[in-house]
C-alpha atoms as a PDB file:
ATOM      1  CA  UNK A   1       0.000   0.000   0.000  1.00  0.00           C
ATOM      2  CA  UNK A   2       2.739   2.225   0.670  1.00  0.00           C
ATOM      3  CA  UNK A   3       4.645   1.718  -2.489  1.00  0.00           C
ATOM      4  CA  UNK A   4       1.305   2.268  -4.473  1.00  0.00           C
ATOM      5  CA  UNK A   5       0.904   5.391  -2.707  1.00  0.00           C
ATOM      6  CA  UNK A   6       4.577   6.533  -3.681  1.00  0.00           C
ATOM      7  CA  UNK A   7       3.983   5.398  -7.244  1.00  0.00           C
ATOM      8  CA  UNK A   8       0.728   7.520  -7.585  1.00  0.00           C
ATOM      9  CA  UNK A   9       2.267  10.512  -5.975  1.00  0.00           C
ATOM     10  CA  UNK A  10       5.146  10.850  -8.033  1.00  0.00           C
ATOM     11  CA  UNK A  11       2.665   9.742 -10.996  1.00  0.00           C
ATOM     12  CA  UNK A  12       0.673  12.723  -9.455  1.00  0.00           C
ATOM     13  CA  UNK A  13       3.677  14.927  -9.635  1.00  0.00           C
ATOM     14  CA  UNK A  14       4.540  14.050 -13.336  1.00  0.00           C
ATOM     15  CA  UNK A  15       1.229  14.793 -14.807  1.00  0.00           C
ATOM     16  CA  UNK A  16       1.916  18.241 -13.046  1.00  0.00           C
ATOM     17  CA  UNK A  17       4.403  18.649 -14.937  1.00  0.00           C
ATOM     18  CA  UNK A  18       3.882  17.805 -18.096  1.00  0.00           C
ATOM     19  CA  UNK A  19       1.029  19.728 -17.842  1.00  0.00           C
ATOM     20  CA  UNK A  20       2.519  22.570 -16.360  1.00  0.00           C
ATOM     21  CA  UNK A  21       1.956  26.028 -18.679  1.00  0.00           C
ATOM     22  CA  UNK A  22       5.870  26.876 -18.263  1.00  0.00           C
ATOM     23  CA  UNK A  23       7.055  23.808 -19.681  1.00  0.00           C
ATOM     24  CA  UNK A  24       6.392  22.982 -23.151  1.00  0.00           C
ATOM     25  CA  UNK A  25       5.954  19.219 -23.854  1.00  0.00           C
ATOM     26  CA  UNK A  26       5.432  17.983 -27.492  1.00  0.00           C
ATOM     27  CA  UNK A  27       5.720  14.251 -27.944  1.00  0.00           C
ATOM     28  CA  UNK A  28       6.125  12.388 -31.479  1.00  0.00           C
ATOM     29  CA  UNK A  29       5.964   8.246 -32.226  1.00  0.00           C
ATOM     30  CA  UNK A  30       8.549   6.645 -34.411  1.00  0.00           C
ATOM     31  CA  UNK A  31       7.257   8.091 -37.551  1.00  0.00           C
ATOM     32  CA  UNK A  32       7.147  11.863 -36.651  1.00  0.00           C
ATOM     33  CA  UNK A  33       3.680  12.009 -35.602  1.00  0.00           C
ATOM     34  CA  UNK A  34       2.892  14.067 -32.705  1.00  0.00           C
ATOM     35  CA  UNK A  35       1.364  11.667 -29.819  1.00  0.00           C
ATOM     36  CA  UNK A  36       1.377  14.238 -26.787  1.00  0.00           C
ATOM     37  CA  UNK A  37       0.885  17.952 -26.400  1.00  0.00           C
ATOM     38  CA  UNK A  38       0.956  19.736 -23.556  1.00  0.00           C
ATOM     39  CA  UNK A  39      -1.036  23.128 -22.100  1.00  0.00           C
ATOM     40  CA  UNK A  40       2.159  24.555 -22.187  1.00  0.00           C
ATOM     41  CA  UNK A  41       3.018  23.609 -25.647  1.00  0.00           C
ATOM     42  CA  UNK A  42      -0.816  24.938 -26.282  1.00  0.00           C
ATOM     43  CA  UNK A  43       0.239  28.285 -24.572  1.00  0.00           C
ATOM     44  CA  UNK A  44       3.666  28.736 -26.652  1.00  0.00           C
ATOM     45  CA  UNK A  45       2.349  27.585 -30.202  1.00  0.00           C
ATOM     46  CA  UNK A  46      -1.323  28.503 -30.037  1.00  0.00           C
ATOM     47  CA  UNK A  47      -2.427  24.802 -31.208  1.00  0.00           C
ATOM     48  CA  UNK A  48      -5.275  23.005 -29.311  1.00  0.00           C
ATOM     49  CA  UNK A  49      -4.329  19.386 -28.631  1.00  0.00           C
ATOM     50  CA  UNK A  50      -7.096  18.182 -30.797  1.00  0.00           C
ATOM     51  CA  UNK A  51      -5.510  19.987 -33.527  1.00  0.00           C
ATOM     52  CA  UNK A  52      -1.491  18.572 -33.677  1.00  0.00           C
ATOM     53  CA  UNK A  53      -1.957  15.439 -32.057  1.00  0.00           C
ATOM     54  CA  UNK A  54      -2.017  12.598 -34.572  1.00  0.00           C
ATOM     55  CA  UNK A  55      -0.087  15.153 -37.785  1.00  0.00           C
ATOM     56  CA  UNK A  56       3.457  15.101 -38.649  1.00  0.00           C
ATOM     57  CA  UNK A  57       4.830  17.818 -36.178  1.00  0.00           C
ATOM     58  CA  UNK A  58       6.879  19.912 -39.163  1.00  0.00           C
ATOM     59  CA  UNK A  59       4.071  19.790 -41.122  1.00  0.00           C
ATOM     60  CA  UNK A  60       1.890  21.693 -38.843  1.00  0.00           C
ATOM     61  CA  UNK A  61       4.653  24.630 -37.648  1.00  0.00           C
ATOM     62  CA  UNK A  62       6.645  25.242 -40.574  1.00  0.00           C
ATOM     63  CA  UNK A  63       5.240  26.241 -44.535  1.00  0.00           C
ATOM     64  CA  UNK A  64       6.279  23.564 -46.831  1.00  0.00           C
ATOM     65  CA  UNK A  65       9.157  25.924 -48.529  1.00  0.00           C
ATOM     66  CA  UNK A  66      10.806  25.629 -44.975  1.00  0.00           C
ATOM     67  CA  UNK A  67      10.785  21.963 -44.832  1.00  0.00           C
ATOM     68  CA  UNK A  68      12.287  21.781 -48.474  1.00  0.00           C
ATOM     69  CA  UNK A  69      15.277  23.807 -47.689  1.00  0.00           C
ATOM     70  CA  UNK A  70      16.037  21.908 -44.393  1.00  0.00           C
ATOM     71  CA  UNK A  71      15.848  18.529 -46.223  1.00  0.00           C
ATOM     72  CA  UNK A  72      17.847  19.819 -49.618  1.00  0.00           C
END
């Protein structure tokens, strides 16, 4: 009982974090699609979660001339 009580309190304290407005969070799988976006994230870039999560994260923040030139 004690350990699970441990376990959910630092659980309790990541979620606080990751959630935290100051602290930007944006998380991508394997192939570049965003998985996780944080309030803070929401706060820097303007983006509802509903919006990014599940889209390639440079297409969504950069116009596709910018992409070009990174990958040339």
């Amino acid at each position: 009982a004690i350990a699970n009580s441990s376990y959910q309190s630092a659980n309790n304290q990541l979620n606080a974090l990751l959630n935290s407005a100051y602290v930007s969070f944006i998380g991508v799988d394997l192939t570049g699609r965003i998985s996780f976006f944080n309030k803070g994230a929401e706060a820097m870039l303007g983006y509802k979660p509903e919006e990014v999560v599940g889209k390639k994260s440079p297409d969504i923040f950069h116009v596709p001339e910018e992409i070009a030139a990174k990958c040339a």
